[in-house]
Protein backbone atom coordinates (compact mmCIF):
# COMPACT_ATOMS: atom_id res chain seq x y z
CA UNK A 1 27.19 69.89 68.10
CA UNK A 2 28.43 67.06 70.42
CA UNK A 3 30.56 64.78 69.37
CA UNK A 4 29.38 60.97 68.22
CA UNK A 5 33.00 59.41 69.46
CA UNK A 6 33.55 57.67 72.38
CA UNK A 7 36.19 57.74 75.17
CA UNK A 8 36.93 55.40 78.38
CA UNK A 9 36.39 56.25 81.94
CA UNK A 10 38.82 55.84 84.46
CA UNK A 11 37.97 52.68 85.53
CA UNK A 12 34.82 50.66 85.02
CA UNK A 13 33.68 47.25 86.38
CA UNK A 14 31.04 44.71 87.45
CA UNK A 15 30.09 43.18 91.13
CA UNK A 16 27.28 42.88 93.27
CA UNK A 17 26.50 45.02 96.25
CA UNK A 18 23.41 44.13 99.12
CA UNK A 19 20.86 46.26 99.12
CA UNK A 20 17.43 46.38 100.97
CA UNK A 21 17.94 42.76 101.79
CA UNK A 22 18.78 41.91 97.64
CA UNK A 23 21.93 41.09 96.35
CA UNK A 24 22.15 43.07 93.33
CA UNK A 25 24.42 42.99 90.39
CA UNK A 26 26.34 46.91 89.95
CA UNK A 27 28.16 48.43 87.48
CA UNK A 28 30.91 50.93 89.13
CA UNK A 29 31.88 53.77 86.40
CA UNK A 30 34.88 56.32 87.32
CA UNK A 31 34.21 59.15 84.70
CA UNK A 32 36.87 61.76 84.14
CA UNK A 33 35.87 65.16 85.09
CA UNK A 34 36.22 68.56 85.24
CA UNK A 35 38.37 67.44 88.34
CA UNK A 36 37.43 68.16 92.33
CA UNK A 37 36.59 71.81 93.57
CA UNK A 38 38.07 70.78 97.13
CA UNK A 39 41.45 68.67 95.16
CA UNK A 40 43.10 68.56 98.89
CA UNK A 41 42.16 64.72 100.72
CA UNK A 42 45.62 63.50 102.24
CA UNK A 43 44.69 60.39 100.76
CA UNK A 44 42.95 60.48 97.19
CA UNK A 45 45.33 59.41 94.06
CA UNK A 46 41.73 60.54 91.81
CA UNK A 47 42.21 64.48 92.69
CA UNK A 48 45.16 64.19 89.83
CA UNK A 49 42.90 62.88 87.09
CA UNK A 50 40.97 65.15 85.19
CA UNK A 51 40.80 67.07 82.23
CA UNK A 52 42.98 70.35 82.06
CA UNK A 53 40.55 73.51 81.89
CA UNK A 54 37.68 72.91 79.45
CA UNK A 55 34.47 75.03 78.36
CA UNK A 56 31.87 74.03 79.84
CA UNK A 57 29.81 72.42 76.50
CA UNK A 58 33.32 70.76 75.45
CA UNK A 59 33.89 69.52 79.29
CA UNK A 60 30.10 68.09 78.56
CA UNK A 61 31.17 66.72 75.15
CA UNK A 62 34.13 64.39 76.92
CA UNK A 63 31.69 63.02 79.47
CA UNK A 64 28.83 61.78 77.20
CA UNK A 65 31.61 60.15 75.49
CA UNK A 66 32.57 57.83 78.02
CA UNK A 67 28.75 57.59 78.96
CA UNK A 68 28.79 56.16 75.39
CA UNK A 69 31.46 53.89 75.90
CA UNK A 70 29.73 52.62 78.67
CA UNK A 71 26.66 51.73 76.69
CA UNK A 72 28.60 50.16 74.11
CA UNK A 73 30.81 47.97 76.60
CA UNK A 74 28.43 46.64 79.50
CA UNK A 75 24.96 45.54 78.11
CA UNK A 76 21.94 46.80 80.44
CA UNK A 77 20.50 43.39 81.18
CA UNK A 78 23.96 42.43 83.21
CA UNK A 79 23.25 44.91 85.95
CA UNK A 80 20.84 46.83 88.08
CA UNK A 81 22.80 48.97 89.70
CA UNK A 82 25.19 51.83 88.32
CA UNK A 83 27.39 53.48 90.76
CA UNK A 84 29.06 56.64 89.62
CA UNK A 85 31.98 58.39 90.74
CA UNK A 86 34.11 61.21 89.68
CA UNK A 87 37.45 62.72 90.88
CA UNK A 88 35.16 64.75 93.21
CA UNK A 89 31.57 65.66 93.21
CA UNK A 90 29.01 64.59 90.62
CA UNK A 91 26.81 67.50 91.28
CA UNK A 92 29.22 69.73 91.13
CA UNK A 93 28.44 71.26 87.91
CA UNK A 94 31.69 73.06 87.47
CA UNK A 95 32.90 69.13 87.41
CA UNK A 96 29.73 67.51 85.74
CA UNK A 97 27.96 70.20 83.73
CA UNK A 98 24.13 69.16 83.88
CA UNK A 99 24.11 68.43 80.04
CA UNK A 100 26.21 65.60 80.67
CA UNK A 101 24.37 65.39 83.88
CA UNK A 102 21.50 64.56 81.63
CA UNK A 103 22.67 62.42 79.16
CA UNK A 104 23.77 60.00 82.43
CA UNK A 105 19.99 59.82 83.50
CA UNK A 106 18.84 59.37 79.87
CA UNK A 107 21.54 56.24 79.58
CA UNK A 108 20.68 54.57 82.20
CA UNK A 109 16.94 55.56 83.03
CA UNK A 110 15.58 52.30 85.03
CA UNK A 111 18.74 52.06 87.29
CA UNK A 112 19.32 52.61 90.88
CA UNK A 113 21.94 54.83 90.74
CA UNK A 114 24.02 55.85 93.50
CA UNK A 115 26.20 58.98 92.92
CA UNK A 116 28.98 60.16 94.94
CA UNK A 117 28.95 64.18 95.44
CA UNK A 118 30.33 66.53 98.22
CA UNK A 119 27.77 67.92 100.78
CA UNK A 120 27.80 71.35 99.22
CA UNK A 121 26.54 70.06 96.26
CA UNK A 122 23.14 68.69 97.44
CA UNK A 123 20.82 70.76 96.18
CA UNK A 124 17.40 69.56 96.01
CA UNK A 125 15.96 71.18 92.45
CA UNK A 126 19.13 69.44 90.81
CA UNK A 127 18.71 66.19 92.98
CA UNK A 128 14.48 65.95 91.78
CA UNK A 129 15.54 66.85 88.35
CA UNK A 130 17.78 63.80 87.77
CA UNK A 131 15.68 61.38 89.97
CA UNK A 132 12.72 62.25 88.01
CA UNK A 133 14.66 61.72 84.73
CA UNK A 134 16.20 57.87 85.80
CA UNK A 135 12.82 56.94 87.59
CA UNK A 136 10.49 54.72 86.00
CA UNK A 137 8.96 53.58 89.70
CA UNK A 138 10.69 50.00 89.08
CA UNK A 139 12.43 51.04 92.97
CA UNK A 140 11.41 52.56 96.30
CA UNK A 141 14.55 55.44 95.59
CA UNK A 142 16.23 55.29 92.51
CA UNK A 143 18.64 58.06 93.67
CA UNK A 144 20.85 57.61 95.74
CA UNK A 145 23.43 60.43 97.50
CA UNK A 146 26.71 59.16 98.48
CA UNK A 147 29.19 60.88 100.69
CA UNK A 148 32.72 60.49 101.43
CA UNK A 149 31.68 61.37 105.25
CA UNK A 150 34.89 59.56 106.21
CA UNK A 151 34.05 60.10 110.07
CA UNK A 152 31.17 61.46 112.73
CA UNK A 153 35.04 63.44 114.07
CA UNK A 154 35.33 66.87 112.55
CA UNK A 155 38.98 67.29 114.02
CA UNK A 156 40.16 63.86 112.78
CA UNK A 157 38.68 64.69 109.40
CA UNK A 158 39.69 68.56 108.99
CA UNK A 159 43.45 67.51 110.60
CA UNK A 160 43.98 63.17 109.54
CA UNK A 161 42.00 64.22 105.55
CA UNK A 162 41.48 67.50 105.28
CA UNK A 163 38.20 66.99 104.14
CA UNK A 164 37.08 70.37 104.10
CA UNK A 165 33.51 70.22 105.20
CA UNK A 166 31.99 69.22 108.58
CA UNK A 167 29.55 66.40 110.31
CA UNK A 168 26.71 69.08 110.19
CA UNK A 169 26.96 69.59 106.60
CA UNK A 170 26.36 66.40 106.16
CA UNK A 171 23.74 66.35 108.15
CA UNK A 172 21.95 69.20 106.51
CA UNK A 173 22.77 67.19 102.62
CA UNK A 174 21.30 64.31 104.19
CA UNK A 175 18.47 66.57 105.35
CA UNK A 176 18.55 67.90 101.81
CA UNK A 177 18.63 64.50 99.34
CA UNK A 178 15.57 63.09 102.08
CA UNK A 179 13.51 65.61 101.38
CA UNK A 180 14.19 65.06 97.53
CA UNK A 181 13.26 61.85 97.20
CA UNK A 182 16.53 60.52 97.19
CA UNK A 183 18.58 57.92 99.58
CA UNK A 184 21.91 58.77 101.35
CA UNK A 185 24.77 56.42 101.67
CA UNK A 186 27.90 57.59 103.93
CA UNK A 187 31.15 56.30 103.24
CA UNK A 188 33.40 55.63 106.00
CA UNK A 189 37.50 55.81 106.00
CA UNK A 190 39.09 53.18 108.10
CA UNK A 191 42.57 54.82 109.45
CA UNK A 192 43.47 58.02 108.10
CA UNK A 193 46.72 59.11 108.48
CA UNK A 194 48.15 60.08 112.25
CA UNK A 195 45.62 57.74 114.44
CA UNK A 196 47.14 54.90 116.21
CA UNK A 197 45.19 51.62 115.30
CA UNK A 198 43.22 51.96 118.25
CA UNK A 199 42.39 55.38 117.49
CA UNK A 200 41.38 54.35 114.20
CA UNK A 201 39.37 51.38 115.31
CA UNK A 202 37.55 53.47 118.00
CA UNK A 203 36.80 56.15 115.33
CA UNK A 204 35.34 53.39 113.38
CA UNK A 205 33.10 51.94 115.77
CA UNK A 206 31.90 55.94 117.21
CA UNK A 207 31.26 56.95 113.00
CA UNK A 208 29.44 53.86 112.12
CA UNK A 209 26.83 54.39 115.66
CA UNK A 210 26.68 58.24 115.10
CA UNK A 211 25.45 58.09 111.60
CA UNK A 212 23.66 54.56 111.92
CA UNK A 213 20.38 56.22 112.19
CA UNK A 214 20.94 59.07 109.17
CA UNK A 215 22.72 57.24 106.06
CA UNK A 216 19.86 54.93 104.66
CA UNK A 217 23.37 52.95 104.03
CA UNK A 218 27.11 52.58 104.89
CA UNK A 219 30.26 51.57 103.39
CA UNK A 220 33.40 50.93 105.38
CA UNK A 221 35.98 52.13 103.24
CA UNK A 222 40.12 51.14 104.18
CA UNK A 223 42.63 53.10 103.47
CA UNK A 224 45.23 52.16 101.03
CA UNK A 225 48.20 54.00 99.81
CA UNK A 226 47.49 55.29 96.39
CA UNK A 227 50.20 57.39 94.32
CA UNK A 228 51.25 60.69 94.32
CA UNK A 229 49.51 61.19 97.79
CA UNK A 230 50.01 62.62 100.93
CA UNK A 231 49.41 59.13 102.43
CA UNK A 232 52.24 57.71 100.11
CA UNK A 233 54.67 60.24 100.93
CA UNK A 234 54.33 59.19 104.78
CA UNK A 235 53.79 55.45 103.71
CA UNK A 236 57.67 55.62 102.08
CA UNK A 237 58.90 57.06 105.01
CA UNK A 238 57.61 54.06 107.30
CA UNK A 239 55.18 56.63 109.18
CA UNK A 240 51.65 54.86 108.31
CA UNK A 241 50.75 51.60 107.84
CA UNK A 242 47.25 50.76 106.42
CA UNK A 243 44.68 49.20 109.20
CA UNK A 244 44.93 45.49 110.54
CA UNK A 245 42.24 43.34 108.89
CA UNK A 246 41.86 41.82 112.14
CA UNK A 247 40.93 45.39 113.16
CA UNK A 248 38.25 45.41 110.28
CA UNK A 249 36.76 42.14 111.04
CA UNK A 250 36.53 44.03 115.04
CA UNK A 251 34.78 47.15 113.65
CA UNK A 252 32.32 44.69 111.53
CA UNK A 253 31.58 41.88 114.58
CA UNK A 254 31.02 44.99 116.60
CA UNK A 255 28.70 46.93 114.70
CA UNK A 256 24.97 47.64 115.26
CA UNK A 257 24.08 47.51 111.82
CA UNK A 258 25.34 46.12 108.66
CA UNK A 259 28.17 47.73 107.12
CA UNK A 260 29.36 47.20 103.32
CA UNK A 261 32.68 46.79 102.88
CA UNK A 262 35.19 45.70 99.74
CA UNK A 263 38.46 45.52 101.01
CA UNK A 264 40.54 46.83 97.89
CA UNK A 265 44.08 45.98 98.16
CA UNK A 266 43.31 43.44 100.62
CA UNK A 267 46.40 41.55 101.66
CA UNK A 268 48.87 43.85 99.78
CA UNK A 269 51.24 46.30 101.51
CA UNK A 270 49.59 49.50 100.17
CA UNK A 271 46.51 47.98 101.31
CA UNK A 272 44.80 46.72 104.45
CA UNK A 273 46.55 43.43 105.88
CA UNK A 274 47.87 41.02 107.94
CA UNK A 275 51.12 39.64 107.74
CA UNK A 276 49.76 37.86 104.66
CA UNK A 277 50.06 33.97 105.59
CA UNK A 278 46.25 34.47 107.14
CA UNK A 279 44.88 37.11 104.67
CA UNK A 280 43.35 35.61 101.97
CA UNK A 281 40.60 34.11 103.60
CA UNK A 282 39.71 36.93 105.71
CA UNK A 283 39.92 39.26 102.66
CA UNK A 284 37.23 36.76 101.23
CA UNK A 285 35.39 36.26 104.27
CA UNK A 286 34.45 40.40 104.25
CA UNK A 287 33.86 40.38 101.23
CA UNK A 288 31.55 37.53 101.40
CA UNK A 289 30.28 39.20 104.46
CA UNK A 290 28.98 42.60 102.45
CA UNK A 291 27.18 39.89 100.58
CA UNK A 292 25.06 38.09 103.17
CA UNK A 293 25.16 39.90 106.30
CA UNK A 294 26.28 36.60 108.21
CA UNK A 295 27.96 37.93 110.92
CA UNK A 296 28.79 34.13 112.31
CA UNK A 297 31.14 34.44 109.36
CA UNK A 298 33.58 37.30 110.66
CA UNK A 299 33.77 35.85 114.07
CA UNK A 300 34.60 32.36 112.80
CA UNK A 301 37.57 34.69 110.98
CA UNK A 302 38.32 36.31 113.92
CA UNK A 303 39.04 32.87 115.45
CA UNK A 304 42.04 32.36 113.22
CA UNK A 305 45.35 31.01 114.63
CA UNK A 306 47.95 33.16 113.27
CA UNK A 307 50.83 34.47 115.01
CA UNK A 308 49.74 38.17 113.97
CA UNK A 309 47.12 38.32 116.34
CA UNK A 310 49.33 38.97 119.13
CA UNK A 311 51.53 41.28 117.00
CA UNK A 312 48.02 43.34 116.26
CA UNK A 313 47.24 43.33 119.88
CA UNK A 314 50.50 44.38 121.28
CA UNK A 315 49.62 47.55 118.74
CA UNK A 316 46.50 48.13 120.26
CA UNK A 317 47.42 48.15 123.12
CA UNK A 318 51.16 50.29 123.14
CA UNK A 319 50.88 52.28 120.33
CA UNK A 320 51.09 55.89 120.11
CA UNK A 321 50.38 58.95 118.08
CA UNK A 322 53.64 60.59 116.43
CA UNK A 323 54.65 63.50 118.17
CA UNK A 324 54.78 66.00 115.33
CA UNK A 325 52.32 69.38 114.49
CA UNK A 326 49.39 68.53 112.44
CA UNK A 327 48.99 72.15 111.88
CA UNK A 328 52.03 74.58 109.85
């Protein structure tokens, strides 16, 4: 019999995201898993928190009791949206076994939901069963798949992430979670490890075209240097820096579509930034951006005085890849 206590996610906390024209109020939850099959992403600080080996029904057990903390912490009239993440795949049911699968769609039945999930976990019997179980018809797809694509490049994102999976399995789970009903979002890593800034910007700006016409949506994630990671371990030895935000508010001008985009860490070292004077109000500005889709709003940004602008261009223009193996 499952226990009736409750336990906290990771992390859990309100916003508002823009979807299908609507700005919509979301509710992000990080739940504690049974940890990532793949556990190998050069940058992810998440791969390190799970549970230690659990049975599958107590595994279960630990999940519908932060699903109940949930429930007991954010009341269902404050948001529409419920955004789910794990330390790897929520379809994985190794990670998420479908009991606890279950009690998520019984929670929060009437959501969108958008759950993030590795492409060999798209499986369409498992995405119908749990986008029957949240539907009540109140939205066009009340499922959506999200992806940590990261890039359209499968040798930037076997060699910079180690990602483990390429663009056509993607493809094929996008394939997959269309055919069930279900959206697909893609998100997208701004400057991985070894890529120049320009390399990174130019990856950017290839990814976002490539899958434009696949991912229903797309989210424009940048990197920052989270602990006990691959990235940190180059960060401390001054080989990475996270991306320019003026090379952010370039990828975003330049893009043919809109592109969400939360710059976390914004303005902090481990983060994406400037040389912090000018910051602030371009951290704002994209975030304000993901909100309204005013595009007159980033190039007005991109029009700031700041001495860094030259600094950022000399880098675009003269920097160059380390000369070291990516392979052992």
């Amino acid at each position: 019999m499952l226990s009736k206590s409750i336990e906290k996610p990771l992390a859990s906390w309100r916003g508002k995201d823009r979807y299908d024209g609507q700005v919509l109020d979301t509710l992000t939850i990080i739940f504690r898993s049974g940890g990532c099959s793949w556990n190998r992403c050069r940058m992810c600080g998440y791969r390190h928190e799970r549970y230690p080996d659990l049975p599958s029904d107590e595994l279960a057990d630990r999940l519908i009791r932060q699903v109940r903390w949930v429930k007991e912490n954010f009341r269902d009239e404050d948001y529409q949206v419920l955004k789910i993440f794990t330390s790897g795949s929520f379809f994985d049911p190794d990670e998420v076994p479908p009991a606890a699968r279950r009690a998520v769609a019984e929670a929060f039945r009437g959501k969108m939901v958008i759950a993030e999930t590795r492409p060999e976990y798209v499986e369409r019997l498992a995405l119908e069963e749990f986008r029957e179980e949240i539907d009540t018809g109140d939205w066009a797809r009340a499922l959506t798949v999200a992806v940590g694509l990261e890039t359209t490049n499968d040798a930037i994102r076997e060699k910079s992430i180690d990602k483990g999976f390429t663009y056509a399995d993607f493809l094929g789970a996008a394939g997959i979670a269309h055919e069930a009903g279900a959206g697909v979002k893609a998100y997208l890593l701004m400057k991985p490890p070894f890529l120049t800034e320009r390399e990174a910007r130019d990856d950017m700006v290839r990814s976002i075209r490539d899958v434009a016409s696949v991912a229903d949506s797309i989210s424009m994630n940048l990197c920052t240097v989270q602990s006990r990671t691959e990235v940190e371990r180059l960060w401390k030895q001054h080989a990475y820096r996270p991306p320019y935000l003026w090379s952010v508010l370039d990828v975003l001008i330049g893009s043919p579509v809109h592109v969400l985009c939360d710059p976390v860490g914004g303005g902090q070292t481990r983060g994406p930034h400037n040389c912090g004077s000018c910051d602030g109000p371009i951290v704002k500005g994209i975030g304000d951006y993901s909100l309204t889709e005013d595009v007159g709003l980033l190039r007005a940004l991109a029009e700031t005085e700041c001495g860094c602008k030259e600094e950022w261009e000399f880098v675009l223009d003269h920097e160059e890849s380390f000369c070291m193996p990516l392979t052992r």
